[in-house]
C-alpha atoms as a PDB file:
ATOM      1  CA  UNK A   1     120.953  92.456 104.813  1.00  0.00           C
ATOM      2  CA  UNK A   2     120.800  88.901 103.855  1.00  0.00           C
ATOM      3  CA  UNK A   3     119.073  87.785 100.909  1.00  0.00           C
ATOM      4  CA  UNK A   4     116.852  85.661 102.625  1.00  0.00           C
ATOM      5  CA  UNK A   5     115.592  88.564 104.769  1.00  0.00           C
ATOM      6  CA  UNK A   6     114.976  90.324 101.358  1.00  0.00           C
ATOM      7  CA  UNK A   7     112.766  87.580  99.603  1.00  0.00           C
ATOM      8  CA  UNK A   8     110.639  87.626 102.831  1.00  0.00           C
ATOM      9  CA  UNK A   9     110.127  91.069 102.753  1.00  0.00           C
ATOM     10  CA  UNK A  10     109.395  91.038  99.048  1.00  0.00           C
ATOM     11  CA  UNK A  11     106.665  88.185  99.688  1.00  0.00           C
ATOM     12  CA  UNK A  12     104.898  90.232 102.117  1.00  0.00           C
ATOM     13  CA  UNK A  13     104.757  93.117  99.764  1.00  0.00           C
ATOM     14  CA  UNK A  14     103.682  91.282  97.500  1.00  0.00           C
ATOM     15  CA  UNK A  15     100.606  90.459  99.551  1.00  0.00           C
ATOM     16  CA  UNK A  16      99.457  94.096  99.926  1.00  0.00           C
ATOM     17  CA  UNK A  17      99.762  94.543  96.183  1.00  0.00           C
ATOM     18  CA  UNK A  18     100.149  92.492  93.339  1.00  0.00           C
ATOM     19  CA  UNK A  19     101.421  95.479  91.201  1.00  0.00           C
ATOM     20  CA  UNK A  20     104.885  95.041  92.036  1.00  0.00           C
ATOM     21  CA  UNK A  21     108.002  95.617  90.138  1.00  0.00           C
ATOM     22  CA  UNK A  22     111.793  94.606  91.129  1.00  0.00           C
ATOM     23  CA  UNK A  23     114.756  94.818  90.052  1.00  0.00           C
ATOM     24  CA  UNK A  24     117.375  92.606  91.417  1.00  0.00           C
ATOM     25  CA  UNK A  25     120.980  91.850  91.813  1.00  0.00           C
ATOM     26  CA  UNK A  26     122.361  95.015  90.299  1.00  0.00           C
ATOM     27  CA  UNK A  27     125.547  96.110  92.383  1.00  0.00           C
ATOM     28  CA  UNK A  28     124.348  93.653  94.960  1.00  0.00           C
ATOM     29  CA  UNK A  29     121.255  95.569  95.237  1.00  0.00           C
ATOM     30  CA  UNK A  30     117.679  95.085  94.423  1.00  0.00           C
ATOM     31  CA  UNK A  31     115.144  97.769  93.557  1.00  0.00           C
ATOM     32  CA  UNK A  32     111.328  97.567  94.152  1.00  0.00           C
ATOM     33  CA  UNK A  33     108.366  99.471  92.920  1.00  0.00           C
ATOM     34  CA  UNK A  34     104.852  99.344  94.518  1.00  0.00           C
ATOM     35  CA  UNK A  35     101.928 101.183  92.859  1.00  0.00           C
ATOM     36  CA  UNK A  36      99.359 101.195  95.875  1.00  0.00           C
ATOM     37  CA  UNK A  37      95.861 102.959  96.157  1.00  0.00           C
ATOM     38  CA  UNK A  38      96.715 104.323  99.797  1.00  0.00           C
ATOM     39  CA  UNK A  39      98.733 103.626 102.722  1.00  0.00           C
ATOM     40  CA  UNK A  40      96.683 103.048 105.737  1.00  0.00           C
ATOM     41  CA  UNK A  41      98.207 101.831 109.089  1.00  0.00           C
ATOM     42  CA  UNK A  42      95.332 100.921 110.742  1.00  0.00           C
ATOM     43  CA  UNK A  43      97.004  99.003 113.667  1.00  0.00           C
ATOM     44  CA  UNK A  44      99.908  99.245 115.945  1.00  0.00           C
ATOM     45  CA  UNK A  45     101.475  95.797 113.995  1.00  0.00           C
ATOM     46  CA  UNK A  46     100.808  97.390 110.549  1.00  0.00           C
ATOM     47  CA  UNK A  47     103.090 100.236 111.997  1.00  0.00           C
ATOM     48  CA  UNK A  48     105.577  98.431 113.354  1.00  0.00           C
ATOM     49  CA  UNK A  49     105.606  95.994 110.125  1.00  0.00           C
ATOM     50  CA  UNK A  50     106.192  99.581 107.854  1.00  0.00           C
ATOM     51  CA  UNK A  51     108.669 100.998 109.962  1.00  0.00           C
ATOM     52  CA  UNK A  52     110.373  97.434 109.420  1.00  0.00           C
ATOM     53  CA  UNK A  53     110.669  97.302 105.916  1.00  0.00           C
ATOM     54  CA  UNK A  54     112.244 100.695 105.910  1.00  0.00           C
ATOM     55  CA  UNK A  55     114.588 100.302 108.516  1.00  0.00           C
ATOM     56  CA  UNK A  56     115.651  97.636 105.842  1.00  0.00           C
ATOM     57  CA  UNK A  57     115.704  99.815 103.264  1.00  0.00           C
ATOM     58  CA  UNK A  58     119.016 101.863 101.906  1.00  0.00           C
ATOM     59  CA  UNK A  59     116.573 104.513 100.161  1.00  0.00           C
ATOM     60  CA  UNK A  60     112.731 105.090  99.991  1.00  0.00           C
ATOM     61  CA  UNK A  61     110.538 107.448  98.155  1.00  0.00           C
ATOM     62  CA  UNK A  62     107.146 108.128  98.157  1.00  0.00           C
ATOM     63  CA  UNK A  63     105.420 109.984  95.393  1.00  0.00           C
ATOM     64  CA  UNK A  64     101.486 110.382  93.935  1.00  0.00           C
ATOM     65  CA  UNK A  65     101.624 109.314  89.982  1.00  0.00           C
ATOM     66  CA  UNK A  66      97.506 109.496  88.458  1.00  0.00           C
ATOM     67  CA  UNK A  67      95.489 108.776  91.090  1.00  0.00           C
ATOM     68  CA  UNK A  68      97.899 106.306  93.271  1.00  0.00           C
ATOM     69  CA  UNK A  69     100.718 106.213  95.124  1.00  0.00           C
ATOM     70  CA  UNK A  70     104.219 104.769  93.637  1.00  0.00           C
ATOM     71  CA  UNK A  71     106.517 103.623  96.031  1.00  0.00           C
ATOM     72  CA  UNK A  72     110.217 103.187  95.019  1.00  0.00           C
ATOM     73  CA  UNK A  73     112.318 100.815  97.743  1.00  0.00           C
ATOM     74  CA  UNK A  74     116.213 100.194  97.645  1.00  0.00           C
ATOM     75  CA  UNK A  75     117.843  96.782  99.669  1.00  0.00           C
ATOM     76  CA  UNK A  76     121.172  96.175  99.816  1.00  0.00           C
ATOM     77  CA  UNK A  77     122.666  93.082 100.681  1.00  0.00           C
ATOM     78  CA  UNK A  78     125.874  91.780 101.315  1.00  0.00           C
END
């Protein structure tokens, strides 16, 4: 992935949630953390914008942490 593609997907995250935490450039790879209420895909293009970002993604995990959802994201980029 190109780094450009990366800082558009980060901006969009960004737009769901404003608690967002990355770390970048280490090994050529950048790690994000989203701390989210809920995930709701409410439309077809809110599906097809999720299954997106992971398709981009070298590693995702999903776990509950006090009462919201913390979602850890790994790019790689050439």
């Amino acid at each position: 992935m190109r780094r450009e593609t990366f800082i558009r997907i980060l901006t969009a995250i960004k737009l769901v949630s404003n608690n967002v935490s990355v770390v970048e450039n280490f090994n050529n790879k950048a790690l994000v953390t989203v701390r989210v209420p809920e995930i709701a895909g409410d439309s077809p293009k809110q599906f097809r914008s999720l299954r997106k970002v992971l398709s981009y993604c070298s590693y995702f995990s999903v776990r509950a942490e006090a009462g919201e959802l913390v979602v850890t994201l790994e790019f790689n980029w050439m």
